[in-house]
N, C-alpha and C. Protein backbone atom coordinates (compact mmCIF):
# COMPACT_ATOMS: atom_id res chain seq x y z
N UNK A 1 -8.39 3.11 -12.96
CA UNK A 1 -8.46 2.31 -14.17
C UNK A 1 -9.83 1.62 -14.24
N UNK A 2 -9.78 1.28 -13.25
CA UNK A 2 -11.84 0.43 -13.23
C UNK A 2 -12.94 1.49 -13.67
N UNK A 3 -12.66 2.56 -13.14
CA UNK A 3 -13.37 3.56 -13.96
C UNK A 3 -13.61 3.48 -14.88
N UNK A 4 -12.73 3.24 -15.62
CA UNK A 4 -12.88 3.87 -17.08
C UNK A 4 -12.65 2.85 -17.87
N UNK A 5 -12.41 1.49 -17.35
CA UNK A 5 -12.26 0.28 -18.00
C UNK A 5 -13.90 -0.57 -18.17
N UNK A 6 -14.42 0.00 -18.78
CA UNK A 6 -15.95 -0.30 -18.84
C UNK A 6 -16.38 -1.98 -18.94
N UNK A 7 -15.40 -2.99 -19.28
CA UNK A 7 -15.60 -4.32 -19.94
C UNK A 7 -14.70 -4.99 -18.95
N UNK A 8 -13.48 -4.05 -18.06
CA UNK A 8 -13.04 -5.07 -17.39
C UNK A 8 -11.51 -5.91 -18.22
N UNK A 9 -11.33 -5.76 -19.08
CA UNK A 9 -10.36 -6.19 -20.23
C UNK A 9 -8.51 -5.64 -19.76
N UNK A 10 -8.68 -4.43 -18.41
CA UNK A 10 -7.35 -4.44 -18.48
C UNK A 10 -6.72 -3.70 -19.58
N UNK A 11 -7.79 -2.99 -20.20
CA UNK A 11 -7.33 -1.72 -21.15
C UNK A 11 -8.52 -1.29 -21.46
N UNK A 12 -8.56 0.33 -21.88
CA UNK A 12 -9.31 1.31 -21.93
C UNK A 12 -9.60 2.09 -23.18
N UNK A 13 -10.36 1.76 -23.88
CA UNK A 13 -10.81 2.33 -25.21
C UNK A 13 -11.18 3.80 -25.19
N UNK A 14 -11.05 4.22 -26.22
CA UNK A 14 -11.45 5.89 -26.50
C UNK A 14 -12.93 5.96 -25.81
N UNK A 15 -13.84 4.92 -26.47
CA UNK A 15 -15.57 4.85 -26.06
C UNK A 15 -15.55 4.75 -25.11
N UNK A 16 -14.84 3.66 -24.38
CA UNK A 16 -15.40 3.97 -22.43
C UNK A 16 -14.52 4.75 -21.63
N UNK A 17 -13.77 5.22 -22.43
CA UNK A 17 -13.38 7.22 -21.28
C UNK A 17 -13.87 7.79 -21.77
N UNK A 18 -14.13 7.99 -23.05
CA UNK A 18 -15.32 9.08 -23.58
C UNK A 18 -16.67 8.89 -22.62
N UNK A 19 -17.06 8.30 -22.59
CA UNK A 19 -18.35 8.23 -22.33
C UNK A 19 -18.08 8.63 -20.32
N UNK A 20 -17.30 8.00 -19.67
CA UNK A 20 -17.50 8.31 -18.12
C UNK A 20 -16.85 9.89 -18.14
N UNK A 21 -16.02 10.40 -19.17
CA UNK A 21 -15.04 11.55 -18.90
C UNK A 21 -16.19 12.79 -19.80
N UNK A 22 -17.34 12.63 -20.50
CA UNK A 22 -18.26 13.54 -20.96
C UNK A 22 -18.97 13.52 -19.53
N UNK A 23 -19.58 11.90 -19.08
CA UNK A 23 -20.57 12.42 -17.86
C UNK A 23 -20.03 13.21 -16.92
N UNK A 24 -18.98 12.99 -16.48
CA UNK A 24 -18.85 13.32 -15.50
C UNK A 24 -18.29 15.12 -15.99
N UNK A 25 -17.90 15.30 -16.85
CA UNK A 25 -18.31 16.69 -17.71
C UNK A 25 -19.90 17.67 -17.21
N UNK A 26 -20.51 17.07 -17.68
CA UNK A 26 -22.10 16.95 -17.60
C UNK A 26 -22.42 17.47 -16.43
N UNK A 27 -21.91 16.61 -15.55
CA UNK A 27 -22.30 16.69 -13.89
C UNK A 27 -21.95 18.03 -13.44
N UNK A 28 -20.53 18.14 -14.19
CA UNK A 28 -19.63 19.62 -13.15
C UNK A 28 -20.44 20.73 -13.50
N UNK A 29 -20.47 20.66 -15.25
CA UNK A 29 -20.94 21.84 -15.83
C UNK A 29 -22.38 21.68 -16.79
N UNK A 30 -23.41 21.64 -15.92
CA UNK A 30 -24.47 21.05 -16.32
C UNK A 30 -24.75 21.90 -17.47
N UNK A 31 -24.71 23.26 -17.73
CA UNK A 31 -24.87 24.41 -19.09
C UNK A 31 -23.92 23.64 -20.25
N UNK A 32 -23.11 23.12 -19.98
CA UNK A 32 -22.31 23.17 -21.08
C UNK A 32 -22.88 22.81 -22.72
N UNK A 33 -22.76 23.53 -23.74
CA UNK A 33 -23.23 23.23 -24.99
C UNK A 33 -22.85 22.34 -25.56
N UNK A 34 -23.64 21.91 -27.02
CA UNK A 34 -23.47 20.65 -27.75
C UNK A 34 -21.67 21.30 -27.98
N UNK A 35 -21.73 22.26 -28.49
CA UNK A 35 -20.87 22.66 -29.31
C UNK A 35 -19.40 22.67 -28.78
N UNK A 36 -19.65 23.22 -27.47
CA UNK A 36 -18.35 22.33 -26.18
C UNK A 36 -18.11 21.54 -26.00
N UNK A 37 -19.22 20.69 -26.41
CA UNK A 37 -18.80 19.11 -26.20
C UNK A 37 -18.43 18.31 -27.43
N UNK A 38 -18.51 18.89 -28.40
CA UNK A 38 -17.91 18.22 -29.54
C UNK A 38 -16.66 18.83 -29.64
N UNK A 39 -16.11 20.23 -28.76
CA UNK A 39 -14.41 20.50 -29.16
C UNK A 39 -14.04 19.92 -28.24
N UNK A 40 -14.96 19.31 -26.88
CA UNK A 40 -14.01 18.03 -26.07
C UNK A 40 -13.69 17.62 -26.70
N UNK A 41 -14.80 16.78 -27.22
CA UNK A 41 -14.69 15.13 -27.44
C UNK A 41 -12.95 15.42 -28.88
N UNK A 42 -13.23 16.10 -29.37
CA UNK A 42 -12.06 16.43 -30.41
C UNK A 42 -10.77 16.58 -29.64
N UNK A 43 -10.47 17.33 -28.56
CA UNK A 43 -9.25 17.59 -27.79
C UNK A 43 -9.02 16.25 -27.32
N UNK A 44 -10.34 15.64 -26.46
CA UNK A 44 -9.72 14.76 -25.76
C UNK A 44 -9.74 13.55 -26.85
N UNK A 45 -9.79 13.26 -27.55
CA UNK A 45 -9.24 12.41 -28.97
C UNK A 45 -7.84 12.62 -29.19
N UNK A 46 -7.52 13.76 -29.40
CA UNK A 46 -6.01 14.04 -29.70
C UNK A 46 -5.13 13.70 -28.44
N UNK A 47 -5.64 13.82 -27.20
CA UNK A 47 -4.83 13.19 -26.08
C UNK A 47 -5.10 11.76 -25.78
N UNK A 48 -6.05 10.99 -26.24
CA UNK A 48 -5.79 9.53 -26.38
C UNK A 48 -5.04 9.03 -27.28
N UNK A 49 -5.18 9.84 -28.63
CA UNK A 49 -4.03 8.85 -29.57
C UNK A 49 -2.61 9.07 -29.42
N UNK A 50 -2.66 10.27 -28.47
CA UNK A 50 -1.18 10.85 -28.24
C UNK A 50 -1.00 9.49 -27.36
N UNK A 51 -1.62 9.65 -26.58
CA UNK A 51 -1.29 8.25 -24.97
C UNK A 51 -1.19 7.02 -25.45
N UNK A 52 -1.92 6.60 -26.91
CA UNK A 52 -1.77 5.39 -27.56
C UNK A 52 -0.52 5.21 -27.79
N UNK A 53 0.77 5.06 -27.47
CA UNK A 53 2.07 5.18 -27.98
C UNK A 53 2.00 3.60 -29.07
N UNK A 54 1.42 2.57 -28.35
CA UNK A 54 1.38 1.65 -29.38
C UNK A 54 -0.06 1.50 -30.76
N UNK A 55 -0.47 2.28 -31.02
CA UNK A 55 -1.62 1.84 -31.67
C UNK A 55 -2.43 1.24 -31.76
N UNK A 56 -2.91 0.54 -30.30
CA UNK A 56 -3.53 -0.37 -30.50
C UNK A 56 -5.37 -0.08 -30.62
N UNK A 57 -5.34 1.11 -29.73
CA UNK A 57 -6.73 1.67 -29.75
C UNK A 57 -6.89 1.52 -28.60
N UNK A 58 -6.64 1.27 -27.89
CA UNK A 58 -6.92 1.28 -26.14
C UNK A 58 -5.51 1.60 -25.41
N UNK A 59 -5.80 2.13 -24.32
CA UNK A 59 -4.67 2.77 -23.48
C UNK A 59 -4.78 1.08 -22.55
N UNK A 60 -3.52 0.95 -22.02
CA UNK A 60 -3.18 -0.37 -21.12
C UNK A 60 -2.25 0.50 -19.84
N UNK A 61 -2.38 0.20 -18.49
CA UNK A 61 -1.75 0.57 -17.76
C UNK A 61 -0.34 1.43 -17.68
N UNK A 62 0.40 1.17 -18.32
CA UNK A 62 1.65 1.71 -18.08
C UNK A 62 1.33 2.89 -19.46
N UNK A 63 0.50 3.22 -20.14
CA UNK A 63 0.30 3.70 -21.08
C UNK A 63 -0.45 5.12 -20.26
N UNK A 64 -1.62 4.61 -19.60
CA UNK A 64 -2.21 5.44 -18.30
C UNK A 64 -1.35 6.20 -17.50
N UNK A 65 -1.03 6.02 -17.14
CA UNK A 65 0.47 6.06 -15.32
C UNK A 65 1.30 6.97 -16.64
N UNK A 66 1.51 6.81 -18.01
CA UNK A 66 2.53 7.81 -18.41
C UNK A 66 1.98 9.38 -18.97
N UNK A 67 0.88 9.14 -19.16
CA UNK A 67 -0.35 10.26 -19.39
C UNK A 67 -0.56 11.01 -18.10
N UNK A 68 -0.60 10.22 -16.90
CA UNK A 68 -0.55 10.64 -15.91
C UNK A 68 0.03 11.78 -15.48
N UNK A 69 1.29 10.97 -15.61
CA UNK A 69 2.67 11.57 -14.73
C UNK A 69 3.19 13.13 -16.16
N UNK A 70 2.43 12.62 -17.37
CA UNK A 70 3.07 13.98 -18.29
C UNK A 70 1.83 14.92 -18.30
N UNK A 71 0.56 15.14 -17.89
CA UNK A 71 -0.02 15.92 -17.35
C UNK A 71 0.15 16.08 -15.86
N UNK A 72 0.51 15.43 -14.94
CA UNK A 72 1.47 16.06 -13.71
C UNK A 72 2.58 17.30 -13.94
N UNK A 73 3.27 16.65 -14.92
CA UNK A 73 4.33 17.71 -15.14
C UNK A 73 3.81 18.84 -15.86
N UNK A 74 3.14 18.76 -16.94
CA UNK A 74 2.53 20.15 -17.60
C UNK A 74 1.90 20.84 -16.35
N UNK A 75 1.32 19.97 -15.58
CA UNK A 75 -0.11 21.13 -14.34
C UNK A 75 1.27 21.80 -13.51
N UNK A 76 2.23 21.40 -13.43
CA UNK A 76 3.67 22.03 -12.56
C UNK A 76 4.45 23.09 -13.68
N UNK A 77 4.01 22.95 -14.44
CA UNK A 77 5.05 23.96 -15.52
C UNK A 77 4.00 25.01 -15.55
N UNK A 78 2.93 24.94 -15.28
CA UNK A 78 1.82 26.47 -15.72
C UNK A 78 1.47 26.76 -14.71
N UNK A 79 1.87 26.19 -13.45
CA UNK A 79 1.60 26.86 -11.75
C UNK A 79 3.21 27.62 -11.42
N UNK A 80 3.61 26.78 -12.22
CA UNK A 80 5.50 27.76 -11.83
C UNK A 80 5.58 29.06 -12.87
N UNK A 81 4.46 29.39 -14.15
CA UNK A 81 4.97 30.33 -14.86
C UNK A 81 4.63 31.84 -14.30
């Protein structure tokens, strides 16, 4: 959570996981194009507002831990198929 909690606030905005979850993008796959990185930044948009269950615009702990645990279970459903 400190990761990606850029301000310290105890919740996590789209802008500061965007921004540590592109670098560290960057790092793995240093080639990667503009053009890859704008259908991230689009995917991973649709999985923050999904994780937003309350609307507030920032993910808060138990909001995290449930994103978590339901990409846990998807990464177990496509290693069992």
């Amino acid at each position: 959570m400190e990761l990606l909690d850029g301000n310290g606030d105890g919740k996590v905005t789209f802008k500061e996981a965007k921004k540590v979850i592109i670098a560290a993008v960057k790092k793995q796959y240093p080639s990667i194009t503009n053009k890859q990185l704008k259908a991230l930044k689009k995917m991973y948009k649709t999985i923050f507002d999904t994780a937003d269950t309350d609307s507030s615009g920032s993910l808060d702990i138990a909001e995290i831990e449930k994103l978590a645990a339901s990409m846990k279970e998807s990464e177990g459903s496509v290693a069992g198929v």
